[in-house]
C-alpha atoms as a PDB file:
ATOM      1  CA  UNK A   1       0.000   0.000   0.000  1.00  0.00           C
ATOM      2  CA  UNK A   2       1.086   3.889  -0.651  1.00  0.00           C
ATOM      3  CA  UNK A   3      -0.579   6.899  -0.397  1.00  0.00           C
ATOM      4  CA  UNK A   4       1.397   8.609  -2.734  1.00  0.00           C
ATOM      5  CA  UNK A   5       0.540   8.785  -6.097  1.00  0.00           C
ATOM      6  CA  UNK A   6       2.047   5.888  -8.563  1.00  0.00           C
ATOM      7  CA  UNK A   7       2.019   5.067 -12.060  1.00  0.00           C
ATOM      8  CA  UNK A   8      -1.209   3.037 -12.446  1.00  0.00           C
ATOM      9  CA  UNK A   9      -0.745  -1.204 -13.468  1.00  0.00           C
ATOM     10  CA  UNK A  10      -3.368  -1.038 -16.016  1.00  0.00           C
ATOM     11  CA  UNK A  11      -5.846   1.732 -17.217  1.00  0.00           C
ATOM     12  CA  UNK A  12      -9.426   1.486 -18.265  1.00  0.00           C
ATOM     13  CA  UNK A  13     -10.149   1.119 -22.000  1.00  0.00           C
ATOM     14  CA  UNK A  14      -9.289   3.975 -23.854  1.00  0.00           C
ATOM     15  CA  UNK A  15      -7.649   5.281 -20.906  1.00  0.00           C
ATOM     16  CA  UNK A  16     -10.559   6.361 -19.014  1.00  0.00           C
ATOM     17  CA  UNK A  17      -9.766   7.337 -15.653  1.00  0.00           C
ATOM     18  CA  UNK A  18     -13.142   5.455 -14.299  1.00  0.00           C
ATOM     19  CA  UNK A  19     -15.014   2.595 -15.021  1.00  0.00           C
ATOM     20  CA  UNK A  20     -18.839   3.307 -13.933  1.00  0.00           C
ATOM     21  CA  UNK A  21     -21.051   0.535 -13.203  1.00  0.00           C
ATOM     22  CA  UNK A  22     -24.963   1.153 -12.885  1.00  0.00           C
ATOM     23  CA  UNK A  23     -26.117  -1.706 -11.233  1.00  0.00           C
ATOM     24  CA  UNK A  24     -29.964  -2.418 -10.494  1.00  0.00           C
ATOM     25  CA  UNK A  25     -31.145  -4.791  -8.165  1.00  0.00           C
ATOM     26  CA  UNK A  26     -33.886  -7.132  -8.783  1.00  0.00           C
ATOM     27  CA  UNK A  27     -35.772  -7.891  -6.076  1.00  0.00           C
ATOM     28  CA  UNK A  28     -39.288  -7.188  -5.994  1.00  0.00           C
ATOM     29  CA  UNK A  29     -41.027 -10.750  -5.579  1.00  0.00           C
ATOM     30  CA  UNK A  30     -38.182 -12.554  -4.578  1.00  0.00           C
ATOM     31  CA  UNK A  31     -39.099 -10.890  -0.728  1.00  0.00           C
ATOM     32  CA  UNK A  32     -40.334 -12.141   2.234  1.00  0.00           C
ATOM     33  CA  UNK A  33     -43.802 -13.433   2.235  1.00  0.00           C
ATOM     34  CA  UNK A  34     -46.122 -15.413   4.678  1.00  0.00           C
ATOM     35  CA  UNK A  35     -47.649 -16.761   0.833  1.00  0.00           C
ATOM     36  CA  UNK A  36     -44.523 -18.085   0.365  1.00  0.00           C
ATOM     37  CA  UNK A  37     -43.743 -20.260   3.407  1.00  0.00           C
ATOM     38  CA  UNK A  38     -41.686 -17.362   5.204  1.00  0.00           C
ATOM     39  CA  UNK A  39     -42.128 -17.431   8.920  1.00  0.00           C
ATOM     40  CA  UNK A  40     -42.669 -13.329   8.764  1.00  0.00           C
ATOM     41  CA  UNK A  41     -43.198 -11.172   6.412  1.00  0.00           C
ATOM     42  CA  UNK A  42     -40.719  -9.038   4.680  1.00  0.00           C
ATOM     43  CA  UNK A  43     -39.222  -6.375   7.115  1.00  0.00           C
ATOM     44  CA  UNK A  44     -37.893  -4.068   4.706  1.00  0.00           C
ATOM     45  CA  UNK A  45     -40.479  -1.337   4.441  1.00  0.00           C
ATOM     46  CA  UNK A  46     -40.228   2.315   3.292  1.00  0.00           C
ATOM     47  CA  UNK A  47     -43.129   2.484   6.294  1.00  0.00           C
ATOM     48  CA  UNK A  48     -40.661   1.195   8.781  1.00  0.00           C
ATOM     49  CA  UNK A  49     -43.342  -1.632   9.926  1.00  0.00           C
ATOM     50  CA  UNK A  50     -41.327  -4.480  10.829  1.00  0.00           C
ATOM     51  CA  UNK A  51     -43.699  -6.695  11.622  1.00  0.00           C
ATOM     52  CA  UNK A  52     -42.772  -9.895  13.717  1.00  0.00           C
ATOM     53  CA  UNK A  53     -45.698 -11.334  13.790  1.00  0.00           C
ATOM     54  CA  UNK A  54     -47.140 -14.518  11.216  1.00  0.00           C
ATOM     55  CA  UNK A  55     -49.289 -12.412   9.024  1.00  0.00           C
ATOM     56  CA  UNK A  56     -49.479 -10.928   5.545  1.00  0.00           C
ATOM     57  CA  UNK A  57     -48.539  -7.057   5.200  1.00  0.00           C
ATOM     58  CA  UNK A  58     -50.240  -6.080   1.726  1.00  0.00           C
ATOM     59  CA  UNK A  59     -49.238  -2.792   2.315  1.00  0.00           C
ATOM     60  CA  UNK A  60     -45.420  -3.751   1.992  1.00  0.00           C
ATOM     61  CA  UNK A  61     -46.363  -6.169  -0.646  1.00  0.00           C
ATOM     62  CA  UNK A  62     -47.762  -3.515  -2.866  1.00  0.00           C
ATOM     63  CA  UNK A  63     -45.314  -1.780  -2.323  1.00  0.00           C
ATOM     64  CA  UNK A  64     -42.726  -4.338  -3.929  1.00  0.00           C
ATOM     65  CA  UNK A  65     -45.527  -4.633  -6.727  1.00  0.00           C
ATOM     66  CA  UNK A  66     -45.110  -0.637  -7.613  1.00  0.00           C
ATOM     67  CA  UNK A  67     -41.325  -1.599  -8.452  1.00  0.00           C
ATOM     68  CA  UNK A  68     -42.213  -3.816 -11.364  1.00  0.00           C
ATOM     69  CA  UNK A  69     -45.426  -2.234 -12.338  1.00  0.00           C
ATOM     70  CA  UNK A  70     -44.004   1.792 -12.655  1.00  0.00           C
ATOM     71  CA  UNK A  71     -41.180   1.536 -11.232  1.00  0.00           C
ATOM     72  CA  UNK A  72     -39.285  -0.969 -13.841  1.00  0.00           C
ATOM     73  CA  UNK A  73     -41.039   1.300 -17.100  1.00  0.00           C
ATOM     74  CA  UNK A  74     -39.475   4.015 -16.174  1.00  0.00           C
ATOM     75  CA  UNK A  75     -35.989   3.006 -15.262  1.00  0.00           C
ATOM     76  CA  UNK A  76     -36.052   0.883 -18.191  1.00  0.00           C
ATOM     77  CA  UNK A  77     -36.924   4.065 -20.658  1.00  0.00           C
ATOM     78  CA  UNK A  78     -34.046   5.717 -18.947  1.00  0.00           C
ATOM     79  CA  UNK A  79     -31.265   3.286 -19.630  1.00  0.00           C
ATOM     80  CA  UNK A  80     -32.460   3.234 -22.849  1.00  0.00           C
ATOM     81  CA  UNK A  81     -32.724   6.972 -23.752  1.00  0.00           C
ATOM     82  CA  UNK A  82     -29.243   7.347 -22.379  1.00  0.00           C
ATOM     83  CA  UNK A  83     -27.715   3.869 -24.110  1.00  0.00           C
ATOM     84  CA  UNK A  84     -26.696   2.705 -20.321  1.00  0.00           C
ATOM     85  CA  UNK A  85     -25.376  -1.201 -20.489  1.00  0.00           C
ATOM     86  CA  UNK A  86     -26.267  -1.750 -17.201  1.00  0.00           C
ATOM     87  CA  UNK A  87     -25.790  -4.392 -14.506  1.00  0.00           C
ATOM     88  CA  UNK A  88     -28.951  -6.428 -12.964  1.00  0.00           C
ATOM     89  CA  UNK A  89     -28.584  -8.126  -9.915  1.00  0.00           C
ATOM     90  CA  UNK A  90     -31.394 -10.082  -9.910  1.00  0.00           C
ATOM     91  CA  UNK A  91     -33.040 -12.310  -7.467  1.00  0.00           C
ATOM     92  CA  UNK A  92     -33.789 -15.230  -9.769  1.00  0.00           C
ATOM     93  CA  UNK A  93     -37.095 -15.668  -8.628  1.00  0.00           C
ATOM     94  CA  UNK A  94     -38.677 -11.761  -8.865  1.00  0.00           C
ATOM     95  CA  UNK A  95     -37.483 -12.823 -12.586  1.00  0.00           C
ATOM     96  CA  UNK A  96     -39.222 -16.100 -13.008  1.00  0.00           C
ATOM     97  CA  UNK A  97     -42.296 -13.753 -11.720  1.00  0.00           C
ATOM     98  CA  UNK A  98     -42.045 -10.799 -14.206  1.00  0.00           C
ATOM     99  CA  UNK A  99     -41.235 -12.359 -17.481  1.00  0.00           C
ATOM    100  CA  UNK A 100     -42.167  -8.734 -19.401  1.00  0.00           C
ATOM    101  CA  UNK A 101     -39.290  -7.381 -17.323  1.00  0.00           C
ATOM    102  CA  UNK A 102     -36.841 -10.075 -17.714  1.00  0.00           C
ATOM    103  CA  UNK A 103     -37.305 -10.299 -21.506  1.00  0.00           C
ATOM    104  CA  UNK A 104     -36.975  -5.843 -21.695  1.00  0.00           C
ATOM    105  CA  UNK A 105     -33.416  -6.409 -19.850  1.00  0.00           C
ATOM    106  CA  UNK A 106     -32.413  -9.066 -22.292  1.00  0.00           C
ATOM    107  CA  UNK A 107     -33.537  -7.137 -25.279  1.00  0.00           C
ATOM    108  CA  UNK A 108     -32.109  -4.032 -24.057  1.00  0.00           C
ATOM    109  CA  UNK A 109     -28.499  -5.925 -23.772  1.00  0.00           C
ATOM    110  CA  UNK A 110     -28.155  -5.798 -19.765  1.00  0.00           C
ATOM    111  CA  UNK A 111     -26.025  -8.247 -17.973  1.00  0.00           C
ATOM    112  CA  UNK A 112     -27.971 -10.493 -15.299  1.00  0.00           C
ATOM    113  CA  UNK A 113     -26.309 -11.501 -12.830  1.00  0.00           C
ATOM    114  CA  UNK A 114     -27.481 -12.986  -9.453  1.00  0.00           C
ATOM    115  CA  UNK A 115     -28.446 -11.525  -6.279  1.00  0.00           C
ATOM    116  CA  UNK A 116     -29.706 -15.255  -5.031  1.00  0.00           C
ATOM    117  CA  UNK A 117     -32.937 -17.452  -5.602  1.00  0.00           C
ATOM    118  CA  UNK A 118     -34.580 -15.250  -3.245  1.00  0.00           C
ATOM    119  CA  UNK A 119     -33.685 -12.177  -1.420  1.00  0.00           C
ATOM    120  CA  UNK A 120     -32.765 -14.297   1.396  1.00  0.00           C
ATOM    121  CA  UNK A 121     -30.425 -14.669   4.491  1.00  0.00           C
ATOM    122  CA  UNK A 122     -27.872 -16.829   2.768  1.00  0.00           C
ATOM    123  CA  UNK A 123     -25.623 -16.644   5.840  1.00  0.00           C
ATOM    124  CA  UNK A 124     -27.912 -19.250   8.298  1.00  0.00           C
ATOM    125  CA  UNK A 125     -27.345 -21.600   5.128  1.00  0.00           C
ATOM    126  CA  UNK A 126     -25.272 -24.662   5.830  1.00  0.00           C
ATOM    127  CA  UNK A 127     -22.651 -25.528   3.024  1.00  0.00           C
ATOM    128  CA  UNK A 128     -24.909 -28.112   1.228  1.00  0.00           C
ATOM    129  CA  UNK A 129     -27.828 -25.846   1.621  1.00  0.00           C
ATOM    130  CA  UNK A 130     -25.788 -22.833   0.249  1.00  0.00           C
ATOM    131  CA  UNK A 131     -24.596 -25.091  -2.661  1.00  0.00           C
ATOM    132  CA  UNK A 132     -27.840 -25.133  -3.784  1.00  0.00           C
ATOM    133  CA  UNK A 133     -28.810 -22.005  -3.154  1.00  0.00           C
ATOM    134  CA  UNK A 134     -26.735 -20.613  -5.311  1.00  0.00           C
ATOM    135  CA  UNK A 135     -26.908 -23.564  -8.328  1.00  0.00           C
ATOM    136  CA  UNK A 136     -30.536 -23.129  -8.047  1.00  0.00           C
ATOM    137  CA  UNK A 137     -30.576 -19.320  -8.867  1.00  0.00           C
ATOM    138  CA  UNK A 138     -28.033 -19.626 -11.256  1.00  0.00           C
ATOM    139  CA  UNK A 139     -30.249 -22.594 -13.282  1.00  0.00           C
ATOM    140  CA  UNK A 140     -33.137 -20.207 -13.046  1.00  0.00           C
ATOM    141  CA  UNK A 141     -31.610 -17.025 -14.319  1.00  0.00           C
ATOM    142  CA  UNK A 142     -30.521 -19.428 -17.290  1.00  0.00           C
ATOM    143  CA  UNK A 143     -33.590 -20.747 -17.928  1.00  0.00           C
ATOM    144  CA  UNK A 144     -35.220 -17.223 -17.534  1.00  0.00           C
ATOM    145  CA  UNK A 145     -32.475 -15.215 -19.521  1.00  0.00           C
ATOM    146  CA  UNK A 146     -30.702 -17.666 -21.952  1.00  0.00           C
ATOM    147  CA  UNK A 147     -27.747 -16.681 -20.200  1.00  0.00           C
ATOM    148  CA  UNK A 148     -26.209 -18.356 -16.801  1.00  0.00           C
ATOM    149  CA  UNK A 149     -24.853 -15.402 -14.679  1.00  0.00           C
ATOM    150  CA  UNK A 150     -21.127 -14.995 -14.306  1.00  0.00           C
ATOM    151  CA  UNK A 151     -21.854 -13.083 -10.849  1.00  0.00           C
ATOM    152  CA  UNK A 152     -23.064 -13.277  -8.140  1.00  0.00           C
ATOM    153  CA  UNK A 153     -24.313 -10.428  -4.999  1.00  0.00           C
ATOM    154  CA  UNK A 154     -25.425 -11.999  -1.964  1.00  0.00           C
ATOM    155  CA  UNK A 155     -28.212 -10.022   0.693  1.00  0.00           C
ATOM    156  CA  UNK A 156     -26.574  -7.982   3.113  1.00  0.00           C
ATOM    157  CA  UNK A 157     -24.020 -11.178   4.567  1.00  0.00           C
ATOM    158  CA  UNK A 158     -22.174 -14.104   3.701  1.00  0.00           C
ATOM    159  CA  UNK A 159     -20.746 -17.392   5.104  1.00  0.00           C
ATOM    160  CA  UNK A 160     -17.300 -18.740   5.047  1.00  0.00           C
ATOM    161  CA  UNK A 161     -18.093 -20.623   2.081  1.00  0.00           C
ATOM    162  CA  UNK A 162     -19.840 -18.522  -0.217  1.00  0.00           C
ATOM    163  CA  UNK A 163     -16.802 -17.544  -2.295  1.00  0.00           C
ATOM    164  CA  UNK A 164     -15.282 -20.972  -2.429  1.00  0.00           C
ATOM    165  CA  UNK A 165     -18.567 -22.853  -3.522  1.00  0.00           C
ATOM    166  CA  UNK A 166     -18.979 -19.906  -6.365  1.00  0.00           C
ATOM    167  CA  UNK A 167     -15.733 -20.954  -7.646  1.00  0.00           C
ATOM    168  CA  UNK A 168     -16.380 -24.092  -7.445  1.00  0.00           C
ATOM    169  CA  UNK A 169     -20.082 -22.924  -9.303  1.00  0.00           C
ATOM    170  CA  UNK A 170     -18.098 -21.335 -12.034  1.00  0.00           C
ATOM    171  CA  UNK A 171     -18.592 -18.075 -11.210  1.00  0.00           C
ATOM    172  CA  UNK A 172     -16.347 -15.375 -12.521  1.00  0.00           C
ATOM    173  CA  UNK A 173     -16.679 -12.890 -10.322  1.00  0.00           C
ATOM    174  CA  UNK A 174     -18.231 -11.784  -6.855  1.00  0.00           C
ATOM    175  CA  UNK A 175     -19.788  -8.338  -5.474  1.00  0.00           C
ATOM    176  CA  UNK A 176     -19.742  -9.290  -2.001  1.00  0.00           C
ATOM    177  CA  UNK A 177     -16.683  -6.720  -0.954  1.00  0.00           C
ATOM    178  CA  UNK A 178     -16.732  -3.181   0.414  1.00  0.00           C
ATOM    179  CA  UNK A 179     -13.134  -3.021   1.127  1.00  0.00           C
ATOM    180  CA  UNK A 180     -11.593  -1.132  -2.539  1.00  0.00           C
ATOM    181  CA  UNK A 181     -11.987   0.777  -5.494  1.00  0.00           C
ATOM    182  CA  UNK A 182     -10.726  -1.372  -7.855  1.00  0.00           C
ATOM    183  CA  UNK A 183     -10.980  -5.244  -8.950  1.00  0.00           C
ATOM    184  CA  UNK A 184      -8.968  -7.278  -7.351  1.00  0.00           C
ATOM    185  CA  UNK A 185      -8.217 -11.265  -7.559  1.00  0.00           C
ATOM    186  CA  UNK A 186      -8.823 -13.821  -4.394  1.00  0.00           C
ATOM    187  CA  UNK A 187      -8.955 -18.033  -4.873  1.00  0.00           C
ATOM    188  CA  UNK A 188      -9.227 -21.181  -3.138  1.00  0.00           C
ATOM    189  CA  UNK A 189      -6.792 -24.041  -3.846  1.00  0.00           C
ATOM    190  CA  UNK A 190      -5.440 -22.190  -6.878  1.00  0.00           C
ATOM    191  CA  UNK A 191      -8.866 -21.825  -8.498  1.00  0.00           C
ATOM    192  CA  UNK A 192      -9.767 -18.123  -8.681  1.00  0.00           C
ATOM    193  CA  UNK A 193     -12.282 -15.719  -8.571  1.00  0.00           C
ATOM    194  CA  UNK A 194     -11.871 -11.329  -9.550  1.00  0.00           C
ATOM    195  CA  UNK A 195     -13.536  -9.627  -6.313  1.00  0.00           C
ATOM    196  CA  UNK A 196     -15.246  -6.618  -8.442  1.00  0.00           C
ATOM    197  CA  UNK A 197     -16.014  -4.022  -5.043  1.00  0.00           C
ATOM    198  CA  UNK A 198     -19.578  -2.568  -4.535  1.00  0.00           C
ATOM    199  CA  UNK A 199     -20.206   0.803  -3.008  1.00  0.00           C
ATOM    200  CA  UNK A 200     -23.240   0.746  -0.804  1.00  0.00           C
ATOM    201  CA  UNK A 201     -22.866   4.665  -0.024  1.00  0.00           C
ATOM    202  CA  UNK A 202     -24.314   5.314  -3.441  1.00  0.00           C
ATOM    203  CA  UNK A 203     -27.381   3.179  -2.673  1.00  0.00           C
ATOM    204  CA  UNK A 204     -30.223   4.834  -3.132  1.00  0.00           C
ATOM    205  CA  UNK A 205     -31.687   2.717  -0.499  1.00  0.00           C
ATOM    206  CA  UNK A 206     -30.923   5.607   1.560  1.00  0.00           C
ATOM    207  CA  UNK A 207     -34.308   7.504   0.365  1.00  0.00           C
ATOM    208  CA  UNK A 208     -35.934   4.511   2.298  1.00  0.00           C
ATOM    209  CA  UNK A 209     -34.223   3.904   5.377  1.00  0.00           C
ATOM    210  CA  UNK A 210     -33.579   7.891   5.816  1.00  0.00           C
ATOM    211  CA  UNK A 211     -36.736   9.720   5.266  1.00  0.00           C
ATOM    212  CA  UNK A 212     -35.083  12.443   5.856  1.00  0.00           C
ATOM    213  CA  UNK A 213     -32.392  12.368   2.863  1.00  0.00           C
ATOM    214  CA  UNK A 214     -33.692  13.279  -0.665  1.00  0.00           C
ATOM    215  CA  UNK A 215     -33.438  12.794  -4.082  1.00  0.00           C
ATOM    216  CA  UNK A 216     -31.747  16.219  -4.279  1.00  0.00           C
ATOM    217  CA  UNK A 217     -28.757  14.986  -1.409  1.00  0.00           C
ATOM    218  CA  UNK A 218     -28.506  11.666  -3.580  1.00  0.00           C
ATOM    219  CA  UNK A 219     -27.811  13.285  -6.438  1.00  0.00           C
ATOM    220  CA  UNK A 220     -25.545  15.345  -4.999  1.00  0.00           C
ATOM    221  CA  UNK A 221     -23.456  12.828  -3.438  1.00  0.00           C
ATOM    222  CA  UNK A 222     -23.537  10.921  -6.791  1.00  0.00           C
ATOM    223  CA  UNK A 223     -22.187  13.255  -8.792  1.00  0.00           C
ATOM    224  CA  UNK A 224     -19.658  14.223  -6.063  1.00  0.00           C
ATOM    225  CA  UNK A 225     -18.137  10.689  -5.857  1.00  0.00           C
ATOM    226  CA  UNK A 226     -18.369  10.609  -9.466  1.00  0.00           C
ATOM    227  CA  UNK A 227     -15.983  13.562  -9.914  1.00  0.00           C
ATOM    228  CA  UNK A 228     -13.661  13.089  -7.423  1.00  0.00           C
ATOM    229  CA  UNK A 229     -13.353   9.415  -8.621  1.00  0.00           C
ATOM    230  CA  UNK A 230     -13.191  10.536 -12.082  1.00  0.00           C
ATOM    231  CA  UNK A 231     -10.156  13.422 -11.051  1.00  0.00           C
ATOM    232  CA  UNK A 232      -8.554  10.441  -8.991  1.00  0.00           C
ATOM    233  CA  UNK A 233      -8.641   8.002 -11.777  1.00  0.00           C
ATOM    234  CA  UNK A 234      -5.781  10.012 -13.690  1.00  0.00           C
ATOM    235  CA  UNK A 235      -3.275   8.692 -10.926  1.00  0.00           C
ATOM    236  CA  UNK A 236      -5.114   5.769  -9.600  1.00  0.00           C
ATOM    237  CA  UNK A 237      -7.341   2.940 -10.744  1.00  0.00           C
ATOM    238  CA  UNK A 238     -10.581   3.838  -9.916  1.00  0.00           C
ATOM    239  CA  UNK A 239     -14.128   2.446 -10.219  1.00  0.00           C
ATOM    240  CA  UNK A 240     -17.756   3.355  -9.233  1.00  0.00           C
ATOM    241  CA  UNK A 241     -20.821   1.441  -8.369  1.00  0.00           C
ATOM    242  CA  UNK A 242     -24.361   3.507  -8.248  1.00  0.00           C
ATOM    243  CA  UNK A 243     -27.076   0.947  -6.868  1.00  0.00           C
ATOM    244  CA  UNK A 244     -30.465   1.001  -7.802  1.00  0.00           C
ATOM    245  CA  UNK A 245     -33.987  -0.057  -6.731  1.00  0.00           C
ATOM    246  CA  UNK A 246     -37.350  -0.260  -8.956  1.00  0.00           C
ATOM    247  CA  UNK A 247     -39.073   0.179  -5.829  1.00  0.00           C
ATOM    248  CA  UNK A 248     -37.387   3.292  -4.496  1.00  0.00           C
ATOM    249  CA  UNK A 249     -35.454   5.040  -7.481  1.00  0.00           C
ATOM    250  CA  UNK A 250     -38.852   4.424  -9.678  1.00  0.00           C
ATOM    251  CA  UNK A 251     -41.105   6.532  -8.324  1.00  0.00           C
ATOM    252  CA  UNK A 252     -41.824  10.015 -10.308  1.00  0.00           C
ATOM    253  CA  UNK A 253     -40.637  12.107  -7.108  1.00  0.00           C
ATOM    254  CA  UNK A 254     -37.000  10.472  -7.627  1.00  0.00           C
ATOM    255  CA  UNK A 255     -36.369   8.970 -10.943  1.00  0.00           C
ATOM    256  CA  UNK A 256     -35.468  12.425 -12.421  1.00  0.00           C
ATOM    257  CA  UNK A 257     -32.595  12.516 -10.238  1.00  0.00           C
ATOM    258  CA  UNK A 258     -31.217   9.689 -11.669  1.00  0.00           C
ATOM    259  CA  UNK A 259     -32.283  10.687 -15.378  1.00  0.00           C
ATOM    260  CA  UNK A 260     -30.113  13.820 -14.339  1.00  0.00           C
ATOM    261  CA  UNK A 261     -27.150  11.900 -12.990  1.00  0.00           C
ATOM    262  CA  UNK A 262     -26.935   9.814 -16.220  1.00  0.00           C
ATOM    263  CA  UNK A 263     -27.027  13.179 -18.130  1.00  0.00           C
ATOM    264  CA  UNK A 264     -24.142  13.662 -16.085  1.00  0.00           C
ATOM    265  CA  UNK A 265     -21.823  10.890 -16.786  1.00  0.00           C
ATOM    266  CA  UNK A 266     -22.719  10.801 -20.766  1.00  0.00           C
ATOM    267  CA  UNK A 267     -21.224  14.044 -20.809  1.00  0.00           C
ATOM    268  CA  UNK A 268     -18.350  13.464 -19.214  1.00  0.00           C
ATOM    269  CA  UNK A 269     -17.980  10.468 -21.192  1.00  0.00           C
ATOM    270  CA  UNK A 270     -17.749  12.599 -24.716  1.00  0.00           C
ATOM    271  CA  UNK A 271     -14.757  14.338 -23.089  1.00  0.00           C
ATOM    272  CA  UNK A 272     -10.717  12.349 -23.110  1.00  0.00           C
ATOM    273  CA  UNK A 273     -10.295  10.440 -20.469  1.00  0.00           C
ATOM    274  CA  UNK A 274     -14.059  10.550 -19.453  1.00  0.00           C
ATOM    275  CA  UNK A 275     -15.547   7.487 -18.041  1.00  0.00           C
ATOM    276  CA  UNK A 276     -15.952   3.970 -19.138  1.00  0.00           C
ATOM    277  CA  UNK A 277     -19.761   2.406 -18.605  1.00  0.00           C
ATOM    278  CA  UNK A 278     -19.689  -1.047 -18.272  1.00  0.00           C
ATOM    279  CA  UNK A 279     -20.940  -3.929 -16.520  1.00  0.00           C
ATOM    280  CA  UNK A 280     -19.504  -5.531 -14.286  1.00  0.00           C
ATOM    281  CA  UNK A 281     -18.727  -8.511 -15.980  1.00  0.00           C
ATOM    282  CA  UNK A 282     -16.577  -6.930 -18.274  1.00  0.00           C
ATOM    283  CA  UNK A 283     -15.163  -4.934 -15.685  1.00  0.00           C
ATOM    284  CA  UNK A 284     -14.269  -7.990 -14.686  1.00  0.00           C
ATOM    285  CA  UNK A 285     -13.132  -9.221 -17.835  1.00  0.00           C
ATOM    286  CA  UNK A 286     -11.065  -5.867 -18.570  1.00  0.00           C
ATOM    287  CA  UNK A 287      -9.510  -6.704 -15.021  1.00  0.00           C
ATOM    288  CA  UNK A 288      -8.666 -10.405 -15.896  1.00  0.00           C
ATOM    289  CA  UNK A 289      -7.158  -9.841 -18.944  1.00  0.00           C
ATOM    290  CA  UNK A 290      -5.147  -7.027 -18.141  1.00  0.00           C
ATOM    291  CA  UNK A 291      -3.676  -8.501 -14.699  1.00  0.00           C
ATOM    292  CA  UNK A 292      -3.771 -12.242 -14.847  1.00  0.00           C
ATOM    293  CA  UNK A 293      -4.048 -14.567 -11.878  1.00  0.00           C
ATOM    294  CA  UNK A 294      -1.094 -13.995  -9.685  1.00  0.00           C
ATOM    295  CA  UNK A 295       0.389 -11.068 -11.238  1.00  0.00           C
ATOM    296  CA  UNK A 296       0.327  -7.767  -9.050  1.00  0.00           C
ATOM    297  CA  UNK A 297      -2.068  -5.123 -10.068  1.00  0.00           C
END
């Protein structure tokens, strides 16, 4: 480690100085539900009505509805508009449940990769269980896509085997890191696996779990990390993550600040040196190719 400034190991294509990744997560359906065998039902509510108690909350569940009924339209228009190649981590089975969304994302050229079966707690899994967790999401996505997902983004923790039973999966890469800016390379018993980082403090999550913080102070923040990233990136390899939600970032008080952050970046991407959009699978890729396995980035 140094925190002076060094000649970079490798440089985004066409020497951008960032690689941006839009990522949108998939999860409406996929949720907590009594219907569905779950002891409680989902606790994630813009409301803040955690309910521990065996019984439906059709309020919440509506709520997860409005992601794939206006929500999805309207983020899907945007990427569109803008020609964003963006990153879906889905849950495999919110996709097996909205077919019309999961054929738009193919047809629009987005990666899918996997954010589990369900949007479940992974981390009580045993290793068997785990194992086919994660097979089982992957088969679905494949059946559901035509595409099996190089990637894989697990909800909120992992266990001590996740990373070794993706490799062992086939998986290429893995989102489950907060600890850099850059891709980096980790393995088990030789076999490897690129780490591609995920920023969770440009979540817009935030606009539901603060009430308090708006679209406005997202925006903000975005654009913010984007250009001090960006400035960075001519001395250091740098990369952004911007996570999404049909449920939150869909809804006509907010999606303009997102329409206005991708204004943003396409901009800055007509300039030299601007920054590279891409998924994270061929961030990954990029990564892989330009520092192989057990060469020092």
């Amino acid at each position: 480690m140094t925190y002076l400034r060094r000649s970079k190991a490798y440089a985004w294509p066409n020497d951008a100085h960032l690689a941006l990744s839009i990522v949108v997560n998939v999860e409406e359906g996929a949720e907590a539900n009594i219907e569905d065998g779950d002891k409680y039902p989902e606790p994630v509510d813009e409301m803040g009505i955690a309910l521990k108690r065996p019984m439906r909350n059709y309020s919440n569940e509506s709520n997860y509805r409005y992601g794939i009924n206006r929500g999805a339209p309207r983020v899907m228009r945007l990427l569109e508009e803008h020609g964003i190649t963006a990153t879906f981590t889905a849950c495999a089975l919110a996709l097996e449940r909205a077919p019309e969304l999961a054929q738009e994302i193919v047809r629009q050229g987005h990666e899918v990769t996997s954010h589990g079966y369900r949007w479940g707690h992974q981390f009580n899994m045993d290793e068997d269980a785990e194992r086919a967790y994660i097979r089982k999401a992957a088969d679905s996505i494949e059946k559901t896509t035509g595409t099996r997902p190089a990637g894989w983004l697990s909800r909120y923790l992992t266990t001590g085997n996740t990373r070794r039973l993706l490799i062992e999966e086939g998986f290429k890469y893995h989102m489950d890191d907060l600890s850099d800016d850059a891709p980096y390379w980790d393995h088990h018993e030789g076999k490897p696996i690129v780490v591609v980082p995920y920023q969770i403090d440009n979540n817009d999550m935030k606009l539901w779990t603060a009430p308090a913080y708006t679209p406005d102070q997202w925006l903000k923040y975005a654009i913010d990390n984007f250009e001090w990233s960006l400035r960075e990136g001519a001395h250091e390899v740098n990369m952004m993550s911007i996570g999404l939600h049909l449920r939150v970032i869909g809804r006509p008080g907010r999606i303009w600040a997102l329409e206005k952050f991708l204004e943003h970046v396409k901009k800055r991407s007509m300039e030299a040196n601007g920054p590279w959009i891409a998924t994270r699978k061929a961030i990954a890729e990029h990564f892989a190719g330009c520092v192989g396995f057990g060469m020092k980035a």
